[in-house]
Protein backbone atom coordinates (compact mmCIF):
# COMPACT_ATOMS: atom_id res chain seq x y z
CA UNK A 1 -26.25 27.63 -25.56
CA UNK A 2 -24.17 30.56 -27.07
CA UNK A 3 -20.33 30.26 -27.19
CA UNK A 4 -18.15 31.81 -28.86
CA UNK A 5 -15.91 30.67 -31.38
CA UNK A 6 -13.37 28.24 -30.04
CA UNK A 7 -9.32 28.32 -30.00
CA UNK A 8 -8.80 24.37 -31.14
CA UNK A 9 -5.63 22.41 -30.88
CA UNK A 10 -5.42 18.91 -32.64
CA UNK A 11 -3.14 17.04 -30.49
CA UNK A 12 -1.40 13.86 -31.86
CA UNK A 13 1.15 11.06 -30.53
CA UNK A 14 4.04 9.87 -32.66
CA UNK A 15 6.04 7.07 -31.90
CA UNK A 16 8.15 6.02 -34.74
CA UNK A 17 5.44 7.75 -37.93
CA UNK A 18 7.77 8.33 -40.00
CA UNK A 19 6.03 6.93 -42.68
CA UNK A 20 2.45 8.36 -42.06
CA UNK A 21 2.90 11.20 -40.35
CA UNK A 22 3.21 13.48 -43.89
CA UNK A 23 -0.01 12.12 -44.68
CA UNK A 24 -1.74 12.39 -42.04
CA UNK A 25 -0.07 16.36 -41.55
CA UNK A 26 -1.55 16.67 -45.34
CA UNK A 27 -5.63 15.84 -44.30
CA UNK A 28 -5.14 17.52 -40.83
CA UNK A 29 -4.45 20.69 -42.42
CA UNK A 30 -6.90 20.35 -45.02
CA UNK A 31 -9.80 19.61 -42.25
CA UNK A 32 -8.47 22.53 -40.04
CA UNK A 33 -8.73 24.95 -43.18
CA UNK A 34 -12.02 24.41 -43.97
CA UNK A 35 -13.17 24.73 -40.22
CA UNK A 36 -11.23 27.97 -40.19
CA UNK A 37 -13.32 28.90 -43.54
CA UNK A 38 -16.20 27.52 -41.97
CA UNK A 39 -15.93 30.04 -38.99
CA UNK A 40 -16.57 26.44 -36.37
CA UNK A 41 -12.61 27.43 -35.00
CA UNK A 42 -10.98 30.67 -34.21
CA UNK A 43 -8.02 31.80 -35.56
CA UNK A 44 -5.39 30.77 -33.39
CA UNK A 45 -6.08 27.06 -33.76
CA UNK A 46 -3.47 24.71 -33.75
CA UNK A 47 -2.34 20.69 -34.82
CA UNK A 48 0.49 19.34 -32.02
CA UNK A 49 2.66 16.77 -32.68
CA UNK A 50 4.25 15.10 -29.94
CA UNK A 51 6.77 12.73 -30.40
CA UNK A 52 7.40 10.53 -28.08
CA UNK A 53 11.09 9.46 -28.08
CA UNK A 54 10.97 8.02 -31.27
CA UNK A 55 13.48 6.29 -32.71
CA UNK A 56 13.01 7.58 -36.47
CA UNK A 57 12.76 10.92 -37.84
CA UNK A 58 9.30 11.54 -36.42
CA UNK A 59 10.61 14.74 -34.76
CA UNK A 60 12.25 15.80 -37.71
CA UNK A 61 9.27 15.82 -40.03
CA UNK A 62 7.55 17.56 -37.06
CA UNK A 63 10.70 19.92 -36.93
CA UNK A 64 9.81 20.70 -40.67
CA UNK A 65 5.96 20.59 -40.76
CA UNK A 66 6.57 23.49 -38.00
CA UNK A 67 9.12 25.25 -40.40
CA UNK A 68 6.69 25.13 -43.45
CA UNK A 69 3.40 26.44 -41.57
CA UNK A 70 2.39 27.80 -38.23
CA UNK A 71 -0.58 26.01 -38.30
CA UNK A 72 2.11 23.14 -37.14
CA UNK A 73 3.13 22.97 -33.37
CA UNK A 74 5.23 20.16 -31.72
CA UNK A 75 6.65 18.80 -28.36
CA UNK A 76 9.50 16.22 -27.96
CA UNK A 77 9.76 14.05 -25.07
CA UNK A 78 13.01 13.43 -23.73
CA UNK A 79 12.35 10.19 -23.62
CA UNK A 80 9.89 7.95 -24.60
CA UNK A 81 7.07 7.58 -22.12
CA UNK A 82 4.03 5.76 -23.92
CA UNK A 83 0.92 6.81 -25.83
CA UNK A 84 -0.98 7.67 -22.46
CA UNK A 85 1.53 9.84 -21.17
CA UNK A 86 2.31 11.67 -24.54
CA UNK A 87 -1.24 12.63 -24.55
CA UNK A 88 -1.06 13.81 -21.33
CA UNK A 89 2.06 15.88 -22.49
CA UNK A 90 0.51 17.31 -25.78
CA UNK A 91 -3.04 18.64 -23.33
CA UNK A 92 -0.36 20.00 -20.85
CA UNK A 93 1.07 22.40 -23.20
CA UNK A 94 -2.63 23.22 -25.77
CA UNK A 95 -4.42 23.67 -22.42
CA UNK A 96 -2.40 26.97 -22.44
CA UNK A 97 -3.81 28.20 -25.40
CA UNK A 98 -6.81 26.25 -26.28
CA UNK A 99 -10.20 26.38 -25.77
CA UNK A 100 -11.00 22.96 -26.73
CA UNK A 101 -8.73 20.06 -27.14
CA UNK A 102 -9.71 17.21 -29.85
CA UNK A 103 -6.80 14.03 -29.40
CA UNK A 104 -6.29 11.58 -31.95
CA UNK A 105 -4.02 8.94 -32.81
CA UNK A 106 -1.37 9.64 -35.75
CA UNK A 107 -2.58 7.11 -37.87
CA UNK A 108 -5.51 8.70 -38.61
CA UNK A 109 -7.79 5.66 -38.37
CA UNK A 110 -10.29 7.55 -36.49
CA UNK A 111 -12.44 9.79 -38.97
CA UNK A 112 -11.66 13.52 -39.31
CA UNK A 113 -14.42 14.19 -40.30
CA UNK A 114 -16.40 13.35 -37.11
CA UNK A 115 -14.33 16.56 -35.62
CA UNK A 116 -17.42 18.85 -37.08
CA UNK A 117 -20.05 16.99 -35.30
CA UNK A 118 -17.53 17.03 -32.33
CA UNK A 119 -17.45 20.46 -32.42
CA UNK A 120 -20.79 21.21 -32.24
CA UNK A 121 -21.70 19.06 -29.77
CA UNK A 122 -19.60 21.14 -27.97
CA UNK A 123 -21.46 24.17 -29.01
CA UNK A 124 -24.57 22.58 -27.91
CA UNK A 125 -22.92 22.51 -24.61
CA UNK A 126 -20.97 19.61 -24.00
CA UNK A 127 -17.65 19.40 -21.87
CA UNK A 128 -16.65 16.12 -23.12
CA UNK A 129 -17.49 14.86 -26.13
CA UNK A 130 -16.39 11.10 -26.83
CA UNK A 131 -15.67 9.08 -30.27
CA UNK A 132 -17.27 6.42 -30.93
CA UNK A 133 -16.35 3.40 -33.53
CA UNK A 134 -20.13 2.26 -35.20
CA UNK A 135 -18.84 -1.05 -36.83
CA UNK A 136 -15.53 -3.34 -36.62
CA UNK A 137 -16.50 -5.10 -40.27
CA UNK A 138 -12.44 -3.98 -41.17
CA UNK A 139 -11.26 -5.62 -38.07
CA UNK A 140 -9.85 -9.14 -38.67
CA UNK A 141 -11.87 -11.41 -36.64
CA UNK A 142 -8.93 -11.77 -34.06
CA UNK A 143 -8.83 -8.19 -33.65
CA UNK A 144 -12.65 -7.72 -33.13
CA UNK A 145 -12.84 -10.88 -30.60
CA UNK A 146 -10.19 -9.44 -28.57
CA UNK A 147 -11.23 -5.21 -28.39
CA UNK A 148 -14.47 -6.92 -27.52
CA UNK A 149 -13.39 -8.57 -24.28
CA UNK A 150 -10.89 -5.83 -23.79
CA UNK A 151 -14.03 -3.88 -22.96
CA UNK A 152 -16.03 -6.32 -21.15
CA UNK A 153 -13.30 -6.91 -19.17
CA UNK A 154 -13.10 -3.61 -18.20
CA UNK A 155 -16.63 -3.28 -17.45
CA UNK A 156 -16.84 -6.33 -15.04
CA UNK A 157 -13.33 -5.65 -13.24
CA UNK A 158 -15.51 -2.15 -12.28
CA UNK A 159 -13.63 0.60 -14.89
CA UNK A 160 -16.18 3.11 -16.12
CA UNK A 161 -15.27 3.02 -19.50
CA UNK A 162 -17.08 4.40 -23.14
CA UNK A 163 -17.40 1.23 -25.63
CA UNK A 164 -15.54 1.00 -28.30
CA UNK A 165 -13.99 4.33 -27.97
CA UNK A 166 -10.36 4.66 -27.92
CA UNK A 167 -8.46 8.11 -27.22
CA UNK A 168 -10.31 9.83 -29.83
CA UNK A 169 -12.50 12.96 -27.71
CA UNK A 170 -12.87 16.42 -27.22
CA UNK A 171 -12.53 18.43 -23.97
CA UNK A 172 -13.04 21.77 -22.97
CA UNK A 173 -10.79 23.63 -20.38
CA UNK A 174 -13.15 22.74 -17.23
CA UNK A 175 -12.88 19.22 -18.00
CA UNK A 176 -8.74 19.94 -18.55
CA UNK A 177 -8.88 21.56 -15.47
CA UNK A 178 -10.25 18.84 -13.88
CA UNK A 179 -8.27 16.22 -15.46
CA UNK A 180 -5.08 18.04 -14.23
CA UNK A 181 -6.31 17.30 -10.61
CA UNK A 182 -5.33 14.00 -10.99
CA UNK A 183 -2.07 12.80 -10.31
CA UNK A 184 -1.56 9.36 -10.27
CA UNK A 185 1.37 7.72 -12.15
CA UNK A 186 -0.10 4.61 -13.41
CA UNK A 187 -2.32 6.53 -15.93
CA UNK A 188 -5.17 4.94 -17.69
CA UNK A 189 -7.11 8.55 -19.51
CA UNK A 190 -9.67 6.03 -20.60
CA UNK A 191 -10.71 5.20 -17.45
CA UNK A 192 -10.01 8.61 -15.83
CA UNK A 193 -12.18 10.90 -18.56
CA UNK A 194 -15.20 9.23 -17.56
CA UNK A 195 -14.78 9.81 -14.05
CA UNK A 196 -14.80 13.81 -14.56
CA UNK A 197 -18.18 13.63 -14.63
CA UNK A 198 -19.84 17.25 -16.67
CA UNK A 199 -21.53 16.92 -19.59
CA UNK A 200 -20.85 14.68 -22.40
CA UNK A 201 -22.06 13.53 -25.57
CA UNK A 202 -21.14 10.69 -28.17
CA UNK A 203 -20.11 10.97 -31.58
CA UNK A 204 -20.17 7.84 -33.94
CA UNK A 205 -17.68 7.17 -36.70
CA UNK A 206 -16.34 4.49 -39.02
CA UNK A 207 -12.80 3.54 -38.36
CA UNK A 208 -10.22 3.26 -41.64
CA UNK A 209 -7.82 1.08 -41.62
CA UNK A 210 -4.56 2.54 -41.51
CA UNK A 211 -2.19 3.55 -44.06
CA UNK A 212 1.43 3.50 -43.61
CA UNK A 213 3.48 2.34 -41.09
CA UNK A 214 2.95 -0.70 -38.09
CA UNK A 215 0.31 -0.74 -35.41
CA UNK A 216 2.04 0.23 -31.96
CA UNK A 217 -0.23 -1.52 -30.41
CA UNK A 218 0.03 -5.51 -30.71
CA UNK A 219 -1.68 -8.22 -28.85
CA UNK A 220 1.34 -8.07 -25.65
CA UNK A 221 1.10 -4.18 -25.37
CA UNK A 222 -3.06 -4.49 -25.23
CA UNK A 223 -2.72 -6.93 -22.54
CA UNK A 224 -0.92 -4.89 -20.54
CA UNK A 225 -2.37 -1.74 -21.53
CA UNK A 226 -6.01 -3.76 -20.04
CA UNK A 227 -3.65 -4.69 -16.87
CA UNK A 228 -2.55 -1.18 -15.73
CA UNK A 229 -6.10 0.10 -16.92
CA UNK A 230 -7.70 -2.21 -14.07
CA UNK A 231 -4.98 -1.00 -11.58
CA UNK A 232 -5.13 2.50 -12.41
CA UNK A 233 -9.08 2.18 -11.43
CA UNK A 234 -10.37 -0.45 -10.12
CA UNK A 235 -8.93 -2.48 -7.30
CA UNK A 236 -12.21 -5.25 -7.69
CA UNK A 237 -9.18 -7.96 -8.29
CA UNK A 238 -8.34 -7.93 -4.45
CA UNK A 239 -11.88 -8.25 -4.06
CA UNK A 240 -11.92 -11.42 -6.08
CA UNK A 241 -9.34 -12.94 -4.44
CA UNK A 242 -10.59 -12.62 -1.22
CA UNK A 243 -14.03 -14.50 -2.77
CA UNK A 244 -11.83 -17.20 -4.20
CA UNK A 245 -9.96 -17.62 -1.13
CA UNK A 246 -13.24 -18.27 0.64
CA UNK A 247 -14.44 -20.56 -1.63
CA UNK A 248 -11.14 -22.62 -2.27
CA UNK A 249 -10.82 -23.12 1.65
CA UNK A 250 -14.24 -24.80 1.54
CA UNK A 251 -13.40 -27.15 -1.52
CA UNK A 252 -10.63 -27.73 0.51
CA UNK A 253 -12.82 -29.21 3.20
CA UNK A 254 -15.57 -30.98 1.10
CA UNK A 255 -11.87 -32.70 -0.81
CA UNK A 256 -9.87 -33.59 2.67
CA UNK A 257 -13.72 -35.24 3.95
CA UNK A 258 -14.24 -37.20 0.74
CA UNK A 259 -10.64 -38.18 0.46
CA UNK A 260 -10.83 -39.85 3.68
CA UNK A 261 -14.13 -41.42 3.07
CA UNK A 262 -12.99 -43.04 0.38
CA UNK A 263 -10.06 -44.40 1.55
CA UNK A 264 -11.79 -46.65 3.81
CA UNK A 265 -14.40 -47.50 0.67
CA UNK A 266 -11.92 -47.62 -2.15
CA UNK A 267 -8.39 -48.70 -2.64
CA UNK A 268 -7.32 -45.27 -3.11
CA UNK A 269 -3.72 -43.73 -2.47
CA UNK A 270 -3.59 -41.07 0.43
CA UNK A 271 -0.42 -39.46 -1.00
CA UNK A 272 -1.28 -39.00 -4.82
CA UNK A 273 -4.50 -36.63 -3.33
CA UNK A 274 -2.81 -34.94 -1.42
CA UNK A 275 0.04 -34.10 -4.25
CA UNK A 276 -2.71 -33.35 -6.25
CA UNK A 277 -4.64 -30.90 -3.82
CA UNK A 278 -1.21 -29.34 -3.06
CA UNK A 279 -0.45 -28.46 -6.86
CA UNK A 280 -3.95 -26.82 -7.04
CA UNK A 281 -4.01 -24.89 -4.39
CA UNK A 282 -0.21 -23.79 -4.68
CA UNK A 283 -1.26 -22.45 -8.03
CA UNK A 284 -4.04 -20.58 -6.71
CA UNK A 285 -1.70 -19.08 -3.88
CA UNK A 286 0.56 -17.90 -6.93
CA UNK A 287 -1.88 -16.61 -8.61
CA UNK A 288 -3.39 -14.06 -5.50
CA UNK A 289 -0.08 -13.31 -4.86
CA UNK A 290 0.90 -12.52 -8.44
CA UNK A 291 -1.85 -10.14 -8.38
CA UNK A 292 -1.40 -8.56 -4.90
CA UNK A 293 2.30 -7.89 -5.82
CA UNK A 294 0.94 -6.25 -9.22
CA UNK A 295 -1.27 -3.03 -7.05
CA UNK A 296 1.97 -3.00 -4.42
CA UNK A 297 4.07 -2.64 -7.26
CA UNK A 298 1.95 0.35 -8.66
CA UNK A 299 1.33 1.77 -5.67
CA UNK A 300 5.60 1.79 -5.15
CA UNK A 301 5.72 4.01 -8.40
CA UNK A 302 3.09 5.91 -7.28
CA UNK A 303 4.83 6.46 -3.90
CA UNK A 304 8.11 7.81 -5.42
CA UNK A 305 5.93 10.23 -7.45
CA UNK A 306 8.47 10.34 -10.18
CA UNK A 307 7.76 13.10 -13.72
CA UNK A 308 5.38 11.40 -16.09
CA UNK A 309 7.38 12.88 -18.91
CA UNK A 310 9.97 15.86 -19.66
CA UNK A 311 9.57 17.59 -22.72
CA UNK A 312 12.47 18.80 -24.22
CA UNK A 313 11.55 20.85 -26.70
CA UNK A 314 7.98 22.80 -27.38
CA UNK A 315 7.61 24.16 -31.07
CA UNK A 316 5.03 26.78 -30.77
């Protein structure tokens, strides 16, 4: 399939990079240049920045990346909104001007280098054109247990979801198009990409480990990350609890008949089982409920259908 050479932006998150985001500038800039030599990107081709409401100079060094070189572009949140909706932000404002958009995290742990093969995938005729990590031998074995259930989680809770691929793709501008259709405020991309449908192609990578600065996301941010990612597509938890409920209520039966049976066998104490039976099944009552009042309260910030961010500035 023949396409012309494509307008690319690079569009990055920052929260709090401080530390790595002059690096990771440095082989951006290096990889862009030789794609521009390379005649795979157009002139006109762009790396974003967004910073979202960070609390270090992240914006600043963004501020004076921009100053230094065009090649440089940046938006500022007013406020800090999380890595989803960041993204969201950055493709809102390259979707202007791009052909195709290529996100990645600031860090740089995903391989550059798997942007050629990215690229001409896309060439080939691809809309959507997903990273993929080959191996987790760098992970710590902590790290690798839990991505691993992460995804199977996902996978049996009913989210169509690529394995082991974070935010790390490219899209065109029908699959931006079609992204932009979507409106929700709980937003999980990782769940909503694949639902686009179009063509799409995978593009395997190693994944470095990174070089300056903290991990954003820690074991309590993943865990709810993998929370709203179920909400935001799947609603197969309502589903279970309706199964449990079913069969609960007849372990509930089977324990009040063989409770009573063997009180008139055994010496056995008709309070303590039903204490016991009560704390169980209270629990399990929690727990649905717990749940149910998770999707109501998503579906209340839904219903207000409040701004998923405000940018406040746009370098460009």
């Amino acid at each position: 399939m023949n396409k012309k050479t494509p307008i690319l932006y690079i569009v990055s998150p920052c929260y709090n990079e401080e530390p790595v985001l002059p690096t990771s500038a440095k082989r951006l800039k290096e990889k862009m240049e030789t794609l521009l030599a390379e005649q795979k990107i157009a002139t006109g081709s762009r790396i974003l920045f967004v910073d979202d409401g960070s609390k270090d100079k992240t914006y600043q060094v963004i501020q004076d990346l921009h100053d230094a070189d065009p090649l440089f572009v940046g938006v500022k949140l007013a406020h800090n909104r999380g890595q989803q909706n960041a993204l969201l932000a950055g493709l809102s404002v390259a979707h202007q001007s791009a052909d195709i958009v290529i996100t990645i995290d600031a860090d740089l742990q995903d391989d550059i280098n798997a942007i050629d093969k990215m690229i001409e995938e896309y060439m080939n005729g691809a809309e959507i054109v997903y990273g993929v990590r080959s191996t987790r031998k760098k992970d710590t074995i902590f790290k690798r247990t839990t991505a691993h259930a992460f995804y199977k989680l996902m996978l049996k809770m009913g989210v169509e979801i690529i394995y082991d691929h974070s935010d790390f793709r490219l899209m065109d501008k029908t699959a931006l198009d079609a992204l932009f259709e979507y409106q929700e405020r709980n937003l999980f991309l990782r769940g909503i990409v694949p639902q686009l449908g179009f063509k799409t192609a995978k593009v395997a990578y190693p994944r470095a480990e990174r070089e300056a600065g903290e991990s954003k996301y820690p074991l309590s941010k993943m865990i709810t990350f993998a929370l709203n990612g179920i909400a935001s597509c799947s609603t197969k938890p309502l589903s279970i609890i309706w199964k449990l409920g079913i069969i609960f209520h007849l372990l509930s039966l089977i324990g009040l008949i063989t409770t009573l049976t063997l009180m008139y066998t055994i010496n056995l104490h008709f309070m303590w089982s039903i204490i016991c039976a009560l704390g169980w099944f209270t629990s399990i009552i929690l727990l649905a409920l717990s749940i149910i009042a998770f999707y109501l309260g998503k579906t209340y910030l839904e219903a207000k259908h409040r701004p998923l961010f405000k940018i406040e500035k746009v370098l460009d």
